[in-house]
Structures are given as C-alpha cells and as structure tokens.
PDB file of N, CA and C in Angstrom:
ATOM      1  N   UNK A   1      56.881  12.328  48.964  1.00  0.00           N
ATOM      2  CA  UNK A   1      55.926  12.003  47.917  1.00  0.00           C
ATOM      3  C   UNK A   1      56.256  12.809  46.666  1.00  0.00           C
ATOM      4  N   UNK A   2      56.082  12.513  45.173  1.00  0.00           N
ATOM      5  CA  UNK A   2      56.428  13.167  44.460  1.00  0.00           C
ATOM      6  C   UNK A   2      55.097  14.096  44.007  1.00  0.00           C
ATOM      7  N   UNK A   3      55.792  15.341  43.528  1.00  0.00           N
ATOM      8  CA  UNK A   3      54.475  16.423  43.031  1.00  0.00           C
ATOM      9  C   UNK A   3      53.471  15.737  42.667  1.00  0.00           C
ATOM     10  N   UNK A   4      53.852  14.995  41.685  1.00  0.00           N
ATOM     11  CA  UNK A   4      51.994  14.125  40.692  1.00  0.00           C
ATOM     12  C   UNK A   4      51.206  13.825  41.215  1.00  0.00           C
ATOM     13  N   UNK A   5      51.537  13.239  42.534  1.00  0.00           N
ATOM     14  CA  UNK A   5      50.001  12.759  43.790  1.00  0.00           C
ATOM     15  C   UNK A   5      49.257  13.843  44.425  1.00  0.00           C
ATOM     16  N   UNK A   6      50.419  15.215  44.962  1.00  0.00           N
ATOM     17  CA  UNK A   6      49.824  16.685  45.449  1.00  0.00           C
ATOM     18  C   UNK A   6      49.284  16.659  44.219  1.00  0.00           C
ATOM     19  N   UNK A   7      49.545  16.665  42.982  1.00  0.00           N
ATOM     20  CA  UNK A   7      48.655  17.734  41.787  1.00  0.00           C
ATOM     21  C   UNK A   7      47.634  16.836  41.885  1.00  0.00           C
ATOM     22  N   UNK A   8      47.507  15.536  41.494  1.00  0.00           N
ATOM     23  CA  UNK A   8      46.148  14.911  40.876  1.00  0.00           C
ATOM     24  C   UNK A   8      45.176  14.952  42.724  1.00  0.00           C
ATOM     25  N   UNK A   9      45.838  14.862  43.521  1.00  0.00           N
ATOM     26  CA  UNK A   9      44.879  15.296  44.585  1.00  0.00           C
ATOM     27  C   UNK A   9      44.303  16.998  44.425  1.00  0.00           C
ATOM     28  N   UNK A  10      44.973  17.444  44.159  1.00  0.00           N
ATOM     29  CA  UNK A  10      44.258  18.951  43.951  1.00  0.00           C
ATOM     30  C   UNK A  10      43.478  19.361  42.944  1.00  0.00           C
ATOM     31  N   UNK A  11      43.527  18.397  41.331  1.00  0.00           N
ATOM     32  CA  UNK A  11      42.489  18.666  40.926  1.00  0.00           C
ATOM     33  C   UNK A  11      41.503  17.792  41.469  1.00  0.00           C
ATOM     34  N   UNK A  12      41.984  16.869  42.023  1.00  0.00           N
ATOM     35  CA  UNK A  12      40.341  15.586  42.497  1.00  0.00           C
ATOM     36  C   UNK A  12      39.705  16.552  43.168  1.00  0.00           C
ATOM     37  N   UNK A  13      40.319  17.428  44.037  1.00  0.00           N
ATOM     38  CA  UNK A  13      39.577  17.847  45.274  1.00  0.00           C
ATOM     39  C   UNK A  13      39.081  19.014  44.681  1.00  0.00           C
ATOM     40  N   UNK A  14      39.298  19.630  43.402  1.00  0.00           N
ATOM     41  CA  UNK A  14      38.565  20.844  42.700  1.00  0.00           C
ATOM     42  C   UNK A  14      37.632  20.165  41.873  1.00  0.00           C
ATOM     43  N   UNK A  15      37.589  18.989  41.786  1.00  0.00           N
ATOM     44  CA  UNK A  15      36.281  18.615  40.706  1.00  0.00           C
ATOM     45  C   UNK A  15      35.414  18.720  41.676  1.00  0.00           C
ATOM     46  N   UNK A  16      35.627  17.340  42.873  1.00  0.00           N
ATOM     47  CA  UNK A  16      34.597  17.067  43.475  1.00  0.00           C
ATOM     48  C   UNK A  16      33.744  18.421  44.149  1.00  0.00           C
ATOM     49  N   UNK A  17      34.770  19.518  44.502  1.00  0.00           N
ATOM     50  CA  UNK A  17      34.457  20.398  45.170  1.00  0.00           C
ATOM     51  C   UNK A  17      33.355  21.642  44.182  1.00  0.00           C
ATOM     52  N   UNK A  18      33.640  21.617  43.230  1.00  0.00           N
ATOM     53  CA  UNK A  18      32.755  21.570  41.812  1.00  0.00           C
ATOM     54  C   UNK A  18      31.490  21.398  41.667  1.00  0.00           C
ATOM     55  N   UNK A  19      32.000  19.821  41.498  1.00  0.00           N
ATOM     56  CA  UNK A  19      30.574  19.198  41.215  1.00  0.00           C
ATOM     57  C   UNK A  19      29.244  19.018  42.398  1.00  0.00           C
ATOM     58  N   UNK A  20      30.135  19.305  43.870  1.00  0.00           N
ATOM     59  CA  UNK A  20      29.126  18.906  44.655  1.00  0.00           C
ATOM     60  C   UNK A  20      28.316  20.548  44.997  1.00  0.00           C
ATOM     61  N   UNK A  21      28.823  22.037  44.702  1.00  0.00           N
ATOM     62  CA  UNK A  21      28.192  22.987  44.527  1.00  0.00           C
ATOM     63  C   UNK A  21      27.261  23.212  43.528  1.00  0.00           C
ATOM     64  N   UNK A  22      27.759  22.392  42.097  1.00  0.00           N
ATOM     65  CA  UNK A  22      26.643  22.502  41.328  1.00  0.00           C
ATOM     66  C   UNK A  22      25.605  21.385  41.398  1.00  0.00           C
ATOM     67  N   UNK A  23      25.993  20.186  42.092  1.00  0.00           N
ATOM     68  CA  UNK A  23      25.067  19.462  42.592  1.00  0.00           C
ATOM     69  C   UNK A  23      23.777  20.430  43.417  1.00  0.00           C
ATOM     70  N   UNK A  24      24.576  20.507  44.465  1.00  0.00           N
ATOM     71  CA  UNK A  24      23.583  21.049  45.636  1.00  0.00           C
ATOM     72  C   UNK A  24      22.635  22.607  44.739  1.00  0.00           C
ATOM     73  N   UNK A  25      22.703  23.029  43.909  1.00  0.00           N
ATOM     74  CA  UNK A  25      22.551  24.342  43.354  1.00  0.00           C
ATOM     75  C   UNK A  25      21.204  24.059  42.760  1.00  0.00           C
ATOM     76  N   UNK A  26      21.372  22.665  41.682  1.00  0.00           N
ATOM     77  CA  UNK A  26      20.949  21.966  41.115  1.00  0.00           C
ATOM     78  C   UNK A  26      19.318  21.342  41.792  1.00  0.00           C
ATOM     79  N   UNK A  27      19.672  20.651  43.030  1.00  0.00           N
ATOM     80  CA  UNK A  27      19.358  20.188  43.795  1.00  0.00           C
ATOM     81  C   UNK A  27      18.099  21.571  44.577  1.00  0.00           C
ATOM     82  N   UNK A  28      18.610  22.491  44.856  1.00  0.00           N
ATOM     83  CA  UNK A  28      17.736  23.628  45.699  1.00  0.00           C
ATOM     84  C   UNK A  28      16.866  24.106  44.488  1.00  0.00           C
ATOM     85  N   UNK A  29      17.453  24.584  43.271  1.00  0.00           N
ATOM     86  CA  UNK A  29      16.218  24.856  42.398  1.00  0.00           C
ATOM     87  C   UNK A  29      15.304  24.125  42.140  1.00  0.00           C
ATOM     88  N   UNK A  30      15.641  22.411  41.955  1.00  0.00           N
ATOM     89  CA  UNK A  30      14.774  21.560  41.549  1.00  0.00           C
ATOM     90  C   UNK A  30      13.243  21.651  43.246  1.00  0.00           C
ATOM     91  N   UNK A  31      14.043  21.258  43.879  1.00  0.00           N
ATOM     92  CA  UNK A  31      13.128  22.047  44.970  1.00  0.00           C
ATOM     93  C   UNK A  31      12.169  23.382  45.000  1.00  0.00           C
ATOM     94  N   UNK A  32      12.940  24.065  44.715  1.00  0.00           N
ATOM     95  CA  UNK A  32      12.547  25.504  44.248  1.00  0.00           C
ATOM     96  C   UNK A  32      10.945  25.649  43.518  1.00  0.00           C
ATOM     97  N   UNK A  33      11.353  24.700  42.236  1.00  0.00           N
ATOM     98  CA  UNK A  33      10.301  24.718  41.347  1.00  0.00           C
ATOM     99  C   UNK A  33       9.007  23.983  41.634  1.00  0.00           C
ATOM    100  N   UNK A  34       9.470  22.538  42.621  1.00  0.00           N
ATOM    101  CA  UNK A  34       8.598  21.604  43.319  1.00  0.00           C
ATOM    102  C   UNK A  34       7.677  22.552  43.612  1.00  0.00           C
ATOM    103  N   UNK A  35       7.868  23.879  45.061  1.00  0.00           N
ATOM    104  CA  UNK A  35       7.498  24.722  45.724  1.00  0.00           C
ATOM    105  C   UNK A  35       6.301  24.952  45.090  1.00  0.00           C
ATOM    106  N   UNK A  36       6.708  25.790  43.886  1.00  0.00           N
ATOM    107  CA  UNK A  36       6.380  27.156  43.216  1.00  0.00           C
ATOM    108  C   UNK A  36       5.474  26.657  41.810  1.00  0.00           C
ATOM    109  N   UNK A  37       5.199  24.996  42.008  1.00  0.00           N
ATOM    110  CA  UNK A  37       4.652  24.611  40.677  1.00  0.00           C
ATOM    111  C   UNK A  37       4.907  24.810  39.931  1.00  0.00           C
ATOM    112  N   UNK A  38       6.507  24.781  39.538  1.00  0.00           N
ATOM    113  CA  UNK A  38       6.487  24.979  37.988  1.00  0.00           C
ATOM    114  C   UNK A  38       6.622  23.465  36.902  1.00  0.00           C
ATOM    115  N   UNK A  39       6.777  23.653  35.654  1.00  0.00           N
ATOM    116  CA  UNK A  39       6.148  22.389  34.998  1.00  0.00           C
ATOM    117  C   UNK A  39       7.564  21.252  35.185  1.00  0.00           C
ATOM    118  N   UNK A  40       8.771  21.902  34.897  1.00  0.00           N
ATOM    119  CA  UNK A  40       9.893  21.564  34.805  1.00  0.00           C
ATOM    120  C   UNK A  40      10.248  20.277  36.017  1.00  0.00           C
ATOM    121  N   UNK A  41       9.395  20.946  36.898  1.00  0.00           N
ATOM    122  CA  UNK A  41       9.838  20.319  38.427  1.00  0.00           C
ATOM    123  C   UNK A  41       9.171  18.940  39.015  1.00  0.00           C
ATOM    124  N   UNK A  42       7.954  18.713  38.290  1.00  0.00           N
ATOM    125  CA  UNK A  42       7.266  17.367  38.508  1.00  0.00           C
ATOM    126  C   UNK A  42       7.828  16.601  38.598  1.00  0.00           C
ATOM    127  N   UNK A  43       7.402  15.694  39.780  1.00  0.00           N
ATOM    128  CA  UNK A  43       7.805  14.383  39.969  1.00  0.00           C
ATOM    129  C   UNK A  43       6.869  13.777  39.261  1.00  0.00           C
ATOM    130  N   UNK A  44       7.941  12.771  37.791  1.00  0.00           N
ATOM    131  CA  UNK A  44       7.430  11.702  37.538  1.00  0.00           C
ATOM    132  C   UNK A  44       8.166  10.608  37.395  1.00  0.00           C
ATOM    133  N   UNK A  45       7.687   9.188  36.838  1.00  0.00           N
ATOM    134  CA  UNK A  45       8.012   7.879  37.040  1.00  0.00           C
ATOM    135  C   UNK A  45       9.596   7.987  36.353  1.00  0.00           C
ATOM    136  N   UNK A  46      10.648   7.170  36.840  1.00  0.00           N
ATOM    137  CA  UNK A  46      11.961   7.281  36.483  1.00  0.00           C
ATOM    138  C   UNK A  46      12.875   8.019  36.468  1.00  0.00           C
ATOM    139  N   UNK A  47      11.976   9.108  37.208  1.00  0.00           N
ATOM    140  CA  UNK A  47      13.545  10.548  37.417  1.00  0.00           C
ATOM    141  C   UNK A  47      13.590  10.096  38.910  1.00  0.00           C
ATOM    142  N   UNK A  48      15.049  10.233  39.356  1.00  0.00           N
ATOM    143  CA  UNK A  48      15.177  10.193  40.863  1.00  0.00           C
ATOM    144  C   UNK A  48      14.731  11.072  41.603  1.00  0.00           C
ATOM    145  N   UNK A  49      14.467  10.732  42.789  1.00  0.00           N
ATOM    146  CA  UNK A  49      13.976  12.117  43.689  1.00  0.00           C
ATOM    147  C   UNK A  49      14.699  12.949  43.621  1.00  0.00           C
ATOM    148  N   UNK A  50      13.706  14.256  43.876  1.00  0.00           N
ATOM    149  CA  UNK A  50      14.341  15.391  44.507  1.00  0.00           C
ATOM    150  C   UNK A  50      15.853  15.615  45.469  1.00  0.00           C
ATOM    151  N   UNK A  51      16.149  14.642  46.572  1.00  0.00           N
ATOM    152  CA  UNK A  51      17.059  14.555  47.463  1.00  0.00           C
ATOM    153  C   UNK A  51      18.113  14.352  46.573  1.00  0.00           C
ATOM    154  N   UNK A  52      17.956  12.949  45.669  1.00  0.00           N
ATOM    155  CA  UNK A  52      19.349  12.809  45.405  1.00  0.00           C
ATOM    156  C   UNK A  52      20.326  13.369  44.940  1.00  0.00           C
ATOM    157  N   UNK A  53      20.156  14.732  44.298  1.00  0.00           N
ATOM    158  CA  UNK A  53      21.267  15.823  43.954  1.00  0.00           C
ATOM    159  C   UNK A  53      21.640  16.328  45.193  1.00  0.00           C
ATOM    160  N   UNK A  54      20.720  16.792  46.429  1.00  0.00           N
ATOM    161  CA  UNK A  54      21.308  16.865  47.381  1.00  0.00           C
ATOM    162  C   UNK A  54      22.238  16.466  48.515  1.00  0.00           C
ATOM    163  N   UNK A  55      21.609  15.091  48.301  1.00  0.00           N
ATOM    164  CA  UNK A  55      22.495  14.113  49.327  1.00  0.00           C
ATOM    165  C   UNK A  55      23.732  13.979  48.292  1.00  0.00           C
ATOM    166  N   UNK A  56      24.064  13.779  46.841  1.00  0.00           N
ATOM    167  CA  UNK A  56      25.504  13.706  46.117  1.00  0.00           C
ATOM    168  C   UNK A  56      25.736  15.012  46.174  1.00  0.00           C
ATOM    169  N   UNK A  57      25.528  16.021  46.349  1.00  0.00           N
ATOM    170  CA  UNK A  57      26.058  17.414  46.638  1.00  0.00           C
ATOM    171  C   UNK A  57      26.833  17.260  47.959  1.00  0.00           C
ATOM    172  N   UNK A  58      26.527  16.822  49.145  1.00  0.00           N
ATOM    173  CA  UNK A  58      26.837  16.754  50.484  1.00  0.00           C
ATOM    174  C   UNK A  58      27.949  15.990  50.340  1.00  0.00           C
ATOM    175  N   UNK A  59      28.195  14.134  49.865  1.00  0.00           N
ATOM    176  CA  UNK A  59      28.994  13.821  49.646  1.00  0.00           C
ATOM    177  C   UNK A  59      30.238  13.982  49.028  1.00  0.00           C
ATOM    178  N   UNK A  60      30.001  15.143  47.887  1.00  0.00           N
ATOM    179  CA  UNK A  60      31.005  15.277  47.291  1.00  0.00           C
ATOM    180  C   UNK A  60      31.975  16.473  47.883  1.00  0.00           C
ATOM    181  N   UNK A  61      31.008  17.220  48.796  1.00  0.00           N
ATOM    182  CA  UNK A  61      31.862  18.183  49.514  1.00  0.00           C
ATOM    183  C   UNK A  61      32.702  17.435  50.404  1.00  0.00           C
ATOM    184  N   UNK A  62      31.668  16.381  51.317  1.00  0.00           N
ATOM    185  CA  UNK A  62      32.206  15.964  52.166  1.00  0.00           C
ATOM    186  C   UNK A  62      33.683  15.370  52.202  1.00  0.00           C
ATOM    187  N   UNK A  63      33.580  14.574  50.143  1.00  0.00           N
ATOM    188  CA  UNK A  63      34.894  13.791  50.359  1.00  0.00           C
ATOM    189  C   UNK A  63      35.561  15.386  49.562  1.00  0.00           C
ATOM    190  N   UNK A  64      35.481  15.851  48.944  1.00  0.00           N
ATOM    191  CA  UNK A  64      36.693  17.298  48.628  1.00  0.00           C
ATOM    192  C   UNK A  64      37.683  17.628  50.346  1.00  0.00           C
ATOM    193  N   UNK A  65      36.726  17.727  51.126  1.00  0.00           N
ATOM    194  CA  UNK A  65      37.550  18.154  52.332  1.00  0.00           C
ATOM    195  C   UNK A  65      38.330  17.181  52.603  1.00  0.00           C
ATOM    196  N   UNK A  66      37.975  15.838  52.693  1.00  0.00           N
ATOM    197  CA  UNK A  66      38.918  15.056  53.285  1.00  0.00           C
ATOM    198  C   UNK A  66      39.960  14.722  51.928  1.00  0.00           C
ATOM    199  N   UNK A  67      40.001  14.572  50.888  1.00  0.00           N
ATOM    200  CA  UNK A  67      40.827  14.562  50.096  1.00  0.00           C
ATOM    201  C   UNK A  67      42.006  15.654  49.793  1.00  0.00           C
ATOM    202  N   UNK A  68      41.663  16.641  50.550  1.00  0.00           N
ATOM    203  CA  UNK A  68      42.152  18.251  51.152  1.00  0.00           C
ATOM    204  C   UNK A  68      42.999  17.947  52.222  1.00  0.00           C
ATOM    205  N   UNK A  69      42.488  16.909  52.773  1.00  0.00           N
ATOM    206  CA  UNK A  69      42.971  16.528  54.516  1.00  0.00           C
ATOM    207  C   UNK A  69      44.535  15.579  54.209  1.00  0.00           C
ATOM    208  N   UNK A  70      43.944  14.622  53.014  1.00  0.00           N
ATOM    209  CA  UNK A  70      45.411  13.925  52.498  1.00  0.00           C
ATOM    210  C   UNK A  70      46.238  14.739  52.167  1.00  0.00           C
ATOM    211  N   UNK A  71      45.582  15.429  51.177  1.00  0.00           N
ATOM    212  CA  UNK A  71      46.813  16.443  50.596  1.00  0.00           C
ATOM    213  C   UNK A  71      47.903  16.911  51.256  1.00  0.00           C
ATOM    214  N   UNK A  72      47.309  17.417  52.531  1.00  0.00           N
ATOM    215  CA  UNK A  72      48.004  18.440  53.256  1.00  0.00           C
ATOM    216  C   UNK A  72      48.847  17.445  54.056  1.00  0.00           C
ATOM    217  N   UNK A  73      48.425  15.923  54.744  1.00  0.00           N
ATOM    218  CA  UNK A  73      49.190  15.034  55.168  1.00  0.00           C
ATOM    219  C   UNK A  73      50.781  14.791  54.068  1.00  0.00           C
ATOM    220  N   UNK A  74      50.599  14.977  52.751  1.00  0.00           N
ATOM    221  CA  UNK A  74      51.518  14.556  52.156  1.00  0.00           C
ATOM    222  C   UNK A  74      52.933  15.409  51.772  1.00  0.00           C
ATOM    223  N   UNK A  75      52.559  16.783  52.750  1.00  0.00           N
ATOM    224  CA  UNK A  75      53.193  17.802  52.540  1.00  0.00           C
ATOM    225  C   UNK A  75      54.790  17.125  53.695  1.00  0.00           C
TER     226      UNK A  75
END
C-alpha cells in the first residue's frame, strides 16, 4: 500500500478519536448541569437530547479503533 492511505488513515483516526473525547466531555457536562440546575442545561424544544453527544462520542471512538485496526492491517 502506498504511505498516503497509512497517513490519511492516521489522521482519520486522530480526528475521530478527537472529536469523540470532546464529544463525550461535552456530553457529561451537559448532564452535569441537567443535575445541578443550571440555566445553560435546560431541556428545550429543538435542541437534541442530552444522549446524543454521548452516543456520537461512543461511535466515534468506536470507529477511531477500528480504523486503527485497518491501519495496522495495511502494514
């Protein structure tokens, strides 16, 4: 395989791996605030739930590893 597929797999797998920590981060404070009543944190009409930063936090780890898993196949 030539380098360009290892590289652009290694940054894919540093975004996703990225984005799904600041997802999930994202995701526990918004919770956080639910808790603790603060104003920021209300659920109202047209924001997505609470979960869904969490559950795209999970996914995006989930696919970083396996995109980790190609990588290393292509060695």
């Amino acid at each position: 395989m030539p380098g360009i597929f290892k590289a652009l797999a290694t940054i894919n797998t540093w975004t996703l791996f990225v984005i799904g920590w600041i997802s999930l981060i994202a995701g526990y404070f918004h919770l956080a605030g639910i808790y603790l009543g603060l104003p920021f944190a209300e659920m109202k009409a047209g924001v997505p739930p609470v979960w869904c930063p969490l559950v795209g936090g999970f996914v995006c780890l989930a696919l970083s590893v396996a995109l980790m898993k190609l990588r290393q196949n292509m060695e």
